[in-house]
Protein backbone atom coordinates (compact mmCIF):
# COMPACT_ATOMS: atom_id res chain seq x y z
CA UNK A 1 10.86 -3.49 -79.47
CA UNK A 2 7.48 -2.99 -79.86
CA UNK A 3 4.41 -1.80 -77.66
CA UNK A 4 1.50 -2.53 -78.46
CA UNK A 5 -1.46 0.43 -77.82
CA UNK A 6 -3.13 -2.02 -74.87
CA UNK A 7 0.21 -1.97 -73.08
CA UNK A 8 0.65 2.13 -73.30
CA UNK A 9 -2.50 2.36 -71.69
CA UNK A 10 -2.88 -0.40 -69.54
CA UNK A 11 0.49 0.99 -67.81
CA UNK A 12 -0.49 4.53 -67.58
CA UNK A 13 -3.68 3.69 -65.89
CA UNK A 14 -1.73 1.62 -63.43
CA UNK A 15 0.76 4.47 -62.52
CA UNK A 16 -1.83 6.98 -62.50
CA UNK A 17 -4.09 4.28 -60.15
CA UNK A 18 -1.05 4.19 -57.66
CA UNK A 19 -0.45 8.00 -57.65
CA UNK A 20 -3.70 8.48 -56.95
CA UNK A 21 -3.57 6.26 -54.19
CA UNK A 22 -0.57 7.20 -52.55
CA UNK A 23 -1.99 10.90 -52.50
């Protein structure tokens, strides 16, 4: 399976968008 570089970072800007919301 593989991940492409776009996908890495498009999800870690999305989890970091709703930590930073829920805080």
């Amino acid at each position: 399976m593989r991940v492409s570089k776009k996908t890495v970072v498009l999800a870690g800007v999305a989890v970091f968008t709703i930590l930073a919301v829920s805080v």
